[in-house]
C-alpha atoms as a PDB file:
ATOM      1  CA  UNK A   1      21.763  -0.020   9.631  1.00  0.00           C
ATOM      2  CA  UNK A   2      18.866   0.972   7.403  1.00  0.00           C
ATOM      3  CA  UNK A   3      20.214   3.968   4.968  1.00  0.00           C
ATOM      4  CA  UNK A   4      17.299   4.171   2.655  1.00  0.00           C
ATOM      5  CA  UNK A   5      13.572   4.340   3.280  1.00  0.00           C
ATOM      6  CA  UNK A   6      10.156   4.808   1.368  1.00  0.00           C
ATOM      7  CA  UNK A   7       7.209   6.602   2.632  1.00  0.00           C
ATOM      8  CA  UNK A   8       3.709   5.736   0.708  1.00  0.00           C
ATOM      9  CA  UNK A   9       0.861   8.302   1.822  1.00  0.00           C
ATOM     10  CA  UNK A  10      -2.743   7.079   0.701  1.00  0.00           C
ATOM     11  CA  UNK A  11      -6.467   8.313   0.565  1.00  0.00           C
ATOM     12  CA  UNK A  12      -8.592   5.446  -0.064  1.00  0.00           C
ATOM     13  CA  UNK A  13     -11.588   5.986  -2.703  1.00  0.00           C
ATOM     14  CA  UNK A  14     -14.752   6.567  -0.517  1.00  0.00           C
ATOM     15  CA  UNK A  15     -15.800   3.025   0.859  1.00  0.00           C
ATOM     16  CA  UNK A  16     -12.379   0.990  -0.003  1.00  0.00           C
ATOM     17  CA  UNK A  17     -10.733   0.977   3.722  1.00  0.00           C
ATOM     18  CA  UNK A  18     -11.782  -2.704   4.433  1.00  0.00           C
ATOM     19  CA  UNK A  19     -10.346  -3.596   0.749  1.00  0.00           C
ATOM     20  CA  UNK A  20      -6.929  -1.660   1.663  1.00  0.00           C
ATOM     21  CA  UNK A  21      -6.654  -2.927   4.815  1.00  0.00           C
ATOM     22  CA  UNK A  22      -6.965  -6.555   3.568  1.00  0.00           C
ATOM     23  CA  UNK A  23      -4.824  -5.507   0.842  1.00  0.00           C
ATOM     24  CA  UNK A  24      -2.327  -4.462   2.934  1.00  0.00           C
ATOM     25  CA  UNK A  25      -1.803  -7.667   5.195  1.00  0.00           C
ATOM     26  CA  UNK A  26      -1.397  -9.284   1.435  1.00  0.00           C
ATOM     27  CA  UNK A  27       1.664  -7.006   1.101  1.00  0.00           C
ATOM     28  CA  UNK A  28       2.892  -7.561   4.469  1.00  0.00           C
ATOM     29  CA  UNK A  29       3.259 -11.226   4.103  1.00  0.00           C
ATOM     30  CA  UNK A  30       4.632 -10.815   0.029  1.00  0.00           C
ATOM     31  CA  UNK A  31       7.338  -8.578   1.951  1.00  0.00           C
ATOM     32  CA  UNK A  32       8.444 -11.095   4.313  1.00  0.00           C
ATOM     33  CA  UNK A  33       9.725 -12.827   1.360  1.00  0.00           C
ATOM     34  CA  UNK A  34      12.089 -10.091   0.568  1.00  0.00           C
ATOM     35  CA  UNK A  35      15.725 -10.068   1.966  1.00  0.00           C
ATOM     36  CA  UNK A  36      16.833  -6.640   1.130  1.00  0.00           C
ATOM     37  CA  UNK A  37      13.465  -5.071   3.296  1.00  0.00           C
ATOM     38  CA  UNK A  38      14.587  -4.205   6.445  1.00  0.00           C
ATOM     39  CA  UNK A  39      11.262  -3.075   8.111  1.00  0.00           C
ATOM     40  CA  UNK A  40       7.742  -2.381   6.616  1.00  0.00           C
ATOM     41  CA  UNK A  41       4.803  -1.003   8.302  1.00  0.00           C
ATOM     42  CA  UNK A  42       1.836  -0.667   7.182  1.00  0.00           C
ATOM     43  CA  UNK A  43      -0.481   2.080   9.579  1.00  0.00           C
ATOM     44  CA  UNK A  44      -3.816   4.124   9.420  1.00  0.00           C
ATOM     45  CA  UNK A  45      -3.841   7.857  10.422  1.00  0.00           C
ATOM     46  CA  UNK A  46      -5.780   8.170  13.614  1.00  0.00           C
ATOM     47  CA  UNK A  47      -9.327  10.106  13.120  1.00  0.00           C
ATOM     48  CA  UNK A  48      -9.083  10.607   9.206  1.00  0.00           C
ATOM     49  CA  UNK A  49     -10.865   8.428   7.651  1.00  0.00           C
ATOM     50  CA  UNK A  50      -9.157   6.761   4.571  1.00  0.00           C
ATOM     51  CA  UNK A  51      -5.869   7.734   5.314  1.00  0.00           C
ATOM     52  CA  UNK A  52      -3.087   5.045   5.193  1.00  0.00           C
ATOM     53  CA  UNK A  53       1.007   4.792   5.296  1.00  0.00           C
ATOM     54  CA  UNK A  54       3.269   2.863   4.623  1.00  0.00           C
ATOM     55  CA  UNK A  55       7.075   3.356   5.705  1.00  0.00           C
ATOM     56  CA  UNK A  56       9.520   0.693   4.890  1.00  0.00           C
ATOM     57  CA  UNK A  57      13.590   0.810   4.820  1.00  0.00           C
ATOM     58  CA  UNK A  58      16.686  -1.069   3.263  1.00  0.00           C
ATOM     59  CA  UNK A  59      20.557  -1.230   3.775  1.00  0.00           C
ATOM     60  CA  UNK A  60      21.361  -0.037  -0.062  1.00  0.00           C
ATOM     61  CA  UNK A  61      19.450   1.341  -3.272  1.00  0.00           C
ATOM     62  CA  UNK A  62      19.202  -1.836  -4.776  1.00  0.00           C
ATOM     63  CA  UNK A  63      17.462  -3.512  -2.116  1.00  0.00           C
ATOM     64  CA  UNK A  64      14.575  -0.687  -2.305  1.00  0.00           C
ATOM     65  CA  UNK A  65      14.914  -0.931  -5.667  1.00  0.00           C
ATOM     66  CA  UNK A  66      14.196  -4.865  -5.777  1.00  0.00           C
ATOM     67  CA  UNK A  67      11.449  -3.955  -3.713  1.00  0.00           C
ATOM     68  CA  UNK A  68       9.920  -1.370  -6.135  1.00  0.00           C
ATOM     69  CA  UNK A  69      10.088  -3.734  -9.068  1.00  0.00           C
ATOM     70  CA  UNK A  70       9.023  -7.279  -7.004  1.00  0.00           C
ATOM     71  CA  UNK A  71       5.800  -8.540  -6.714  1.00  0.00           C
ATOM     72  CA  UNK A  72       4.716  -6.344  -3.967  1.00  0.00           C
ATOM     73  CA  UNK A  73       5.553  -3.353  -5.649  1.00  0.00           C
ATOM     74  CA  UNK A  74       3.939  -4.377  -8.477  1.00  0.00           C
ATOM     75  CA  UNK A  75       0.742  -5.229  -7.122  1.00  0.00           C
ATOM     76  CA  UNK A  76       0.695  -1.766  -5.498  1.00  0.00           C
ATOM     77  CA  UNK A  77       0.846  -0.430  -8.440  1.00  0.00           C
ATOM     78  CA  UNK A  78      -1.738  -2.354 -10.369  1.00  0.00           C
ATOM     79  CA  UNK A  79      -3.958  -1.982  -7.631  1.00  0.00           C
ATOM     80  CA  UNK A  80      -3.539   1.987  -6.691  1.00  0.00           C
ATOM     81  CA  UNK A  81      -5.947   2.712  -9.182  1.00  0.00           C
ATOM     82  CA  UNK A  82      -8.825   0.844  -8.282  1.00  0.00           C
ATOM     83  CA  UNK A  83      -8.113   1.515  -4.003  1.00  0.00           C
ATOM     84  CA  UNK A  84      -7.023   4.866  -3.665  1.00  0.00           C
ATOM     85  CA  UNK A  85      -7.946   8.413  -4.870  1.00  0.00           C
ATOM     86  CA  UNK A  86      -4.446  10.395  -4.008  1.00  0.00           C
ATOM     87  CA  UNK A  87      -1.047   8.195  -3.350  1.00  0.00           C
ATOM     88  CA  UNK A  88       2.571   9.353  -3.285  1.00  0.00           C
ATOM     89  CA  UNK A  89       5.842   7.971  -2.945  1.00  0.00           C
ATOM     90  CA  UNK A  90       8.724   9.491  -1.329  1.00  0.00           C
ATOM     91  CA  UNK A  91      12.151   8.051  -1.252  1.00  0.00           C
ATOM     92  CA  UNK A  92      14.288   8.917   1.610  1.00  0.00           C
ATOM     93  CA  UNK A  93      17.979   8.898   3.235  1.00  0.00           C
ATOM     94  CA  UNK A  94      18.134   7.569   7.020  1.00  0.00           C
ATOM     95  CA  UNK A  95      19.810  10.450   9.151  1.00  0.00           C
ATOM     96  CA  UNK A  96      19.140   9.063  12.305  1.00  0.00           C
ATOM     97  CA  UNK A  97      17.545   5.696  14.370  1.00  0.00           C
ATOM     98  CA  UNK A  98      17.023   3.996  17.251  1.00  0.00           C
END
């Protein structure tokens, strides 16, 4: 059972949602490499324009933490500043799931 989660909210820089979006997929398939990731999804908000999520989980801490420091984690990083003009992390605890 998943006990830990992240929760990325992003506003893409006026006239970047194709480059997100194809950044994105990238990330999707560097994830599938990753053991300790449980679940990642990738999503736009419907009718607001620029306005992405991504909500992933893991069994322990230092599963989401090998996912903060891997490859995909970095390349968020190197890339936020270039793609999007607000972004946010939240870590959270699992209460509940289907």
């Amino acid at each position: 059972m998943a006990k830990f989660a992240l929760l990325v909210e992003m506003k893409a820089k006026p006239g970047k949602e194709a480059e997100i979006e194809a950044f994105l997929a990238k990330e999707a398939s560097l994830v599938k490499g990753e053991p300790g990731t449980l679940t990642w999804h990738a999503a736009k908000i419907e009718g607001e324009t620029g306005v992405y999520r991504v909500f992933d989980t893991f069994d322990d801490e230092a599963a989401r933490e090998a996912h903060l420091n891997g490859e995909a984690g970095q390349e968020f990083v190197d890339k936020a500043g270039e793609l999007f003009s607000e972004a946010k992390i939240s870590r959270l605890q699992v209460v509940a799931h289907k």
